[in-house]
Protein backbone atom coordinates (compact mmCIF):
# COMPACT_ATOMS: atom_id res chain seq x y z
CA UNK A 1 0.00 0.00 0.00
CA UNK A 2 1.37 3.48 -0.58
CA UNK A 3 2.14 5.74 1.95
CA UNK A 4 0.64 8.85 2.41
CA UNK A 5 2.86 11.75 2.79
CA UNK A 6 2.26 14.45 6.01
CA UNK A 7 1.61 17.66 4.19
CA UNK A 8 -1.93 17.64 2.81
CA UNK A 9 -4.31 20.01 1.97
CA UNK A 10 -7.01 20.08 4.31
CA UNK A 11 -10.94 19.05 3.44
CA UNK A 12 -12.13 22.86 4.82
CA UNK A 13 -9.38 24.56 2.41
CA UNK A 14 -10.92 21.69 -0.70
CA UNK A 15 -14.34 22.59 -0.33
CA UNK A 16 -13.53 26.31 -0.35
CA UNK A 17 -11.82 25.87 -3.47
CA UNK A 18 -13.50 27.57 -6.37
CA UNK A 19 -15.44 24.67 -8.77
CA UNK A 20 -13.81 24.48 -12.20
CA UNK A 21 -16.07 25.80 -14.85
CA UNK A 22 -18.45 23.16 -16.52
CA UNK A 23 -16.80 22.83 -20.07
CA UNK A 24 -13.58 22.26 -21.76
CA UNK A 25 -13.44 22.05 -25.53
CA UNK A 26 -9.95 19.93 -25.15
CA UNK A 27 -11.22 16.33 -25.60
CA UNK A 28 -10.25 14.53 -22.46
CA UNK A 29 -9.12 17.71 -20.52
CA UNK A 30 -10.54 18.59 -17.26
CA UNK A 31 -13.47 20.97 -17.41
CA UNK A 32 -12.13 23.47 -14.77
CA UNK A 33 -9.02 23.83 -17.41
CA UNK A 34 -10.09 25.72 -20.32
CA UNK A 35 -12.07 28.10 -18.07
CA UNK A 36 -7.93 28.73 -16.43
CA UNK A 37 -5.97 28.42 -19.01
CA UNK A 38 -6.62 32.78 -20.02
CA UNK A 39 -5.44 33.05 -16.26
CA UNK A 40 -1.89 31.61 -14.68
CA UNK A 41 -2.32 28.37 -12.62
CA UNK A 42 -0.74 27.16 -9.33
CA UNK A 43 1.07 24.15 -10.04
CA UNK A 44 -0.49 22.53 -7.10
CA UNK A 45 -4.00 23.55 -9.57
CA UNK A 46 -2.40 21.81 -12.39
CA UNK A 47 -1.41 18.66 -10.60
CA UNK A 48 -4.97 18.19 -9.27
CA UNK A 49 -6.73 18.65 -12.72
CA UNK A 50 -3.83 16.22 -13.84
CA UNK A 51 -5.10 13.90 -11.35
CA UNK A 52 -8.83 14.39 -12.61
CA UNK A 53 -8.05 13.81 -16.01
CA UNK A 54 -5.91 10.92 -15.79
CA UNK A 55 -8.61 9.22 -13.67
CA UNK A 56 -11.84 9.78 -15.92
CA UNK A 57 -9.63 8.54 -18.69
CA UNK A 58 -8.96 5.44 -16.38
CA UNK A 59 -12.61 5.40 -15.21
CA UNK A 60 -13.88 5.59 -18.75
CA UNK A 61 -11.79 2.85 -19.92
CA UNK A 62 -11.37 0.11 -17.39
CA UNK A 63 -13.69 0.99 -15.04
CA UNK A 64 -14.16 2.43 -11.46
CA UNK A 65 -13.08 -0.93 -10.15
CA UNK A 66 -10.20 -1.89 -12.10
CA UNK A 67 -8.53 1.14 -11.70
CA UNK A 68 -6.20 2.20 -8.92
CA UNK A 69 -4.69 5.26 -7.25
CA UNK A 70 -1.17 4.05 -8.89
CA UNK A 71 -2.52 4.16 -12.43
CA UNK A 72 -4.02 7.46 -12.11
CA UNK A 73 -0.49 8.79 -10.57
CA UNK A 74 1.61 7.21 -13.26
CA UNK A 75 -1.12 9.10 -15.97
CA UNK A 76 -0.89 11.89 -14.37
CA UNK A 77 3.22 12.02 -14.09
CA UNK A 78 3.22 12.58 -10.68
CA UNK A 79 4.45 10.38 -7.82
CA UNK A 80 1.63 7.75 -6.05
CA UNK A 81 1.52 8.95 -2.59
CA UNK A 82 1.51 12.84 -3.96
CA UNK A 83 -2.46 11.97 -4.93
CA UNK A 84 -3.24 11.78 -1.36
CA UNK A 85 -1.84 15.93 -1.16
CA UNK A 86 -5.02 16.60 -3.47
CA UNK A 87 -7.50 13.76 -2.62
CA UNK A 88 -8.32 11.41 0.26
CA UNK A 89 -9.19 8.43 -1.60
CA UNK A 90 -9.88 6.88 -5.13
CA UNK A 91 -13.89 7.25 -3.90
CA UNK A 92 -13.02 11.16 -3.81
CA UNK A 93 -11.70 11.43 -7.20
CA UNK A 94 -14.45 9.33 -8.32
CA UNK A 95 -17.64 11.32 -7.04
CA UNK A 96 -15.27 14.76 -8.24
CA UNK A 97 -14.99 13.45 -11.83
CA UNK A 98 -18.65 11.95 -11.96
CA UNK A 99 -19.85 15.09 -11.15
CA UNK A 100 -17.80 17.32 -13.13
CA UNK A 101 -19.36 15.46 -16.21
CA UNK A 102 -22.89 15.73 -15.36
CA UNK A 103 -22.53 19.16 -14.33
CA UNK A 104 -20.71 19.89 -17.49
CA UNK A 105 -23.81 18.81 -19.28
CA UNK A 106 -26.61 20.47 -17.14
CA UNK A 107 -24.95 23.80 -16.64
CA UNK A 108 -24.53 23.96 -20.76
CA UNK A 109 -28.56 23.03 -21.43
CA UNK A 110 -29.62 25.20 -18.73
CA UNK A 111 -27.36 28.31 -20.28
CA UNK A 112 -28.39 27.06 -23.77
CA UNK A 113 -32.11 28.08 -22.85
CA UNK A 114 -31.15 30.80 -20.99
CA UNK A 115 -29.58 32.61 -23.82
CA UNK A 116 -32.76 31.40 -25.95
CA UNK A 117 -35.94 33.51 -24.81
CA UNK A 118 -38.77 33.50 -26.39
CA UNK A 119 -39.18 30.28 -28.55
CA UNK A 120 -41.59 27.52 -29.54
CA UNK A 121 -40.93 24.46 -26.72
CA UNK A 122 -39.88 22.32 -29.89
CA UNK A 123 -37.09 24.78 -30.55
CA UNK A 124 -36.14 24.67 -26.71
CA UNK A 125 -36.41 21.00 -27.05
CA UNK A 126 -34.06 21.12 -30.27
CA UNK A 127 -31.26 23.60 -28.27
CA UNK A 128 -31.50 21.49 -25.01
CA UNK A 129 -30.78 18.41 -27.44
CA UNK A 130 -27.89 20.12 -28.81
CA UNK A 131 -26.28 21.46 -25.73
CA UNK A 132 -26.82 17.96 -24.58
CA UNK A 133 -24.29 16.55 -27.22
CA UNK A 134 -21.82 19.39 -27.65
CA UNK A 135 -21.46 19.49 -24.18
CA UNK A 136 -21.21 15.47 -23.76
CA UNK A 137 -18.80 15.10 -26.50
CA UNK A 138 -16.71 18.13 -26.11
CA UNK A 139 -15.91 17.50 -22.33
CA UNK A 140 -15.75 13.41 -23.32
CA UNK A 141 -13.71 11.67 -20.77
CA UNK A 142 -15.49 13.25 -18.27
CA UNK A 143 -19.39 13.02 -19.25
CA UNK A 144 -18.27 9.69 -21.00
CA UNK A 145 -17.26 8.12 -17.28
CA UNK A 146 -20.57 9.89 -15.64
CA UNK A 147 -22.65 7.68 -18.08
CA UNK A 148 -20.23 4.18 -18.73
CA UNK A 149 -19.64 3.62 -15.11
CA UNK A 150 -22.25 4.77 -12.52
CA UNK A 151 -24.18 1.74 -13.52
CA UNK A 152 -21.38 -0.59 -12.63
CA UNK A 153 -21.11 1.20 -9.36
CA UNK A 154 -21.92 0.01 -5.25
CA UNK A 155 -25.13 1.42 -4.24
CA UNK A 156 -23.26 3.50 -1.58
CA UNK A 157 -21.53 4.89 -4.22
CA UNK A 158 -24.55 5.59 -6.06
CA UNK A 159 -25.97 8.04 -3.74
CA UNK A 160 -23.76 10.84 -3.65
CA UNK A 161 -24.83 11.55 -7.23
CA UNK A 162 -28.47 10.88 -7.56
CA UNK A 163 -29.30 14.53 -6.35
CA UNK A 164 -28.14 15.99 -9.53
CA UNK A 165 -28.92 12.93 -12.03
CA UNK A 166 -32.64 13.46 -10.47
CA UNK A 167 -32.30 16.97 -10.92
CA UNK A 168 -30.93 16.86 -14.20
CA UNK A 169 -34.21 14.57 -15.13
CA UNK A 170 -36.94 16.54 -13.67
CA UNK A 171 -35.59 19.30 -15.89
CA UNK A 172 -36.12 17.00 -19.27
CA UNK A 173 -38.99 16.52 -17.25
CA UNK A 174 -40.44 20.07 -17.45
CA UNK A 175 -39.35 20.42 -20.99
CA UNK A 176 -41.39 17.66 -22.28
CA UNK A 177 -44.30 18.27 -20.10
CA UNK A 178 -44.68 22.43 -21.12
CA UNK A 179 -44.47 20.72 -24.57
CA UNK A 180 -47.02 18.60 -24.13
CA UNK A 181 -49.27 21.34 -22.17
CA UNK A 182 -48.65 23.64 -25.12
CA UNK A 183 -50.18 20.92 -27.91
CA UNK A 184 -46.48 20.30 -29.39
CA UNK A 185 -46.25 16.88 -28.12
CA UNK A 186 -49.39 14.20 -28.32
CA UNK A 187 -51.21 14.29 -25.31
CA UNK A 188 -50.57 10.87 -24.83
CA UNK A 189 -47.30 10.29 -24.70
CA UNK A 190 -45.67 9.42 -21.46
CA UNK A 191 -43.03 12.16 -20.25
CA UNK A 192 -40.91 9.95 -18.22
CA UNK A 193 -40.49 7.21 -21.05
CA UNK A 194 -40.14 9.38 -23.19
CA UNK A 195 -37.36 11.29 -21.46
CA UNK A 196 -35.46 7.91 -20.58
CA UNK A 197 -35.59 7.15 -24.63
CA UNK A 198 -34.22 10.54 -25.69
CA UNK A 199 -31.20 10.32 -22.92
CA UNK A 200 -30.65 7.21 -22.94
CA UNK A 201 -29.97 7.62 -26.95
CA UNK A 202 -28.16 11.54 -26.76
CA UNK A 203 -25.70 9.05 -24.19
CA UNK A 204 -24.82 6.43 -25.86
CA UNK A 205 -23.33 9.11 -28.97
CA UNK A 206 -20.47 8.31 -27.16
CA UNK A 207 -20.25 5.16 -28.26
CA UNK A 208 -20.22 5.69 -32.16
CA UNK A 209 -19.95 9.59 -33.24
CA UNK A 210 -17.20 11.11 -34.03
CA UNK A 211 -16.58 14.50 -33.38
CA UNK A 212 -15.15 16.45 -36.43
CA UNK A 213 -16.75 19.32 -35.99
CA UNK A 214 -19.25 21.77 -34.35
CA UNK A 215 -21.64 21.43 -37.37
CA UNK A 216 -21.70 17.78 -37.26
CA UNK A 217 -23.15 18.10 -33.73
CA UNK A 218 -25.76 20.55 -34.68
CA UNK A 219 -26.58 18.04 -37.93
CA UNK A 220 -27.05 15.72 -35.22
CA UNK A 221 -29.03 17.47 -32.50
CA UNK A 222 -31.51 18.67 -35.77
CA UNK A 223 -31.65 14.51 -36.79
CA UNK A 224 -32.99 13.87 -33.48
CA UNK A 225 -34.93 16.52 -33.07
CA UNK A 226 -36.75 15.89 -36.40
CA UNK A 227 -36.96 11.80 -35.35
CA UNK A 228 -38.63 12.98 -31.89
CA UNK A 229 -41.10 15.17 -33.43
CA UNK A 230 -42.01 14.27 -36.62
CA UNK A 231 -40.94 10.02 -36.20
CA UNK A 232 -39.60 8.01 -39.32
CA UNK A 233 -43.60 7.95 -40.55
CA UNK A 234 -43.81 8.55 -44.25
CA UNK A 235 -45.70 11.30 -44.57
């Protein structure tokens, strides 16, 4: 087991510790980084997004189980016991990273409607859709472990983050339902179905789309849109 070293940083001075901002458009790169990088870092600041990085990569691709605090230092080029300096335990970096990547994805649909203002709740549908996937793809290793591994997790693990994934779904929630209030969606349709098909498919993008480009997202976000609203009917 690797020692922990004495200096650390303590949990008060952590949770005082400004959160990174939601997005990065580096593929794999922490999301607090972009939001720094016009502004000079510590590099105690860089180690710990480092750290972050290294272990949603990790996360993403072998799993919350199969990966250890070693493998994350040795990603991250720093020494094993230095991880302890930023984090307690692998279960800290976990629930960090996991909700990095959901926020990453909330905090763009909710500014993506913001900005908005007046529109038809198809067209807020349609920009929530897209902020959705730019969002998911752009900031990838993080929203890509949020979705590929909280499944596989312990329950106790589970329950740190089901605040915000609840959250998160009582939003599509709303959307769906003011749609449906406002004639734009069939009155019979079921919103919570209905809301489990459309993120359970904007998800799993990870999986097979590749991201060239920012219009190949918004050719995407339009597909589904037009599939949600209008089906694959013949008209």
């Amino acid at each position: 087991m690797v020692s922990k070293p004495q200096k650390r940083i303590s949990k008060s001075k952590r949770s005082a510790r400004p959160r990174p901002a939601p997005t990065s458009k580096r593929k794999g790169a922490s999301p607090g980084q972009a939001a720094r990088a016009a502004a000079p870092i510590s590099k105690s600041e860089r180690s710990r997004d480092s750290i972050l990085g290294a272990a949603a990569k990790l996360f993403r691709r072998q799993g919350y189980s199969a990966t250890t605090l070693r493998q994350i230092a040795a990603m991250a080029e720093i020494k094993a016991g230095s991880v302890y300096y930023y984090f307690d335990s692998k279960e800290q970096i976990l629930n960090e990273v996991l909700d990095l990547g959901l926020s990453a994805v909330f905090d763009a649909v909710k500014k993506a409607l913001r900005d908005a203002g007046e529109v038809s709740h198809r067209r807020r549908i349609g920009l929530a859709i897209e902020a959705h996937l730019s969002a998911l793809l752009e900031a990838s290793d993080f929203t890509s472990a949020n979705i590929l591994i909280y499944g596989q997790l312990p329950e106790a693990l589970k329950k740190t983050h089901r605040p915000l994934r609840r959250a998160y779904a009582k939003y599509w929630d709303k959307l769906f339902l003011d749609a449906r209030r406002a004639g734009e969606i069939r009155a019979d349709i079921e919103i919570v179905p209905l809301r489990i098909f459309v993120l359970g498919a904007l998800n799993w993008t990870i999986e097979w789309f590749s991201l060239d480009s920012k219009d190949a997202v918004v050719k995407l976000a339009r597909r589904t849109e037009l599939l949600i609203f209008d089906g694959v009917k013949k008209a």
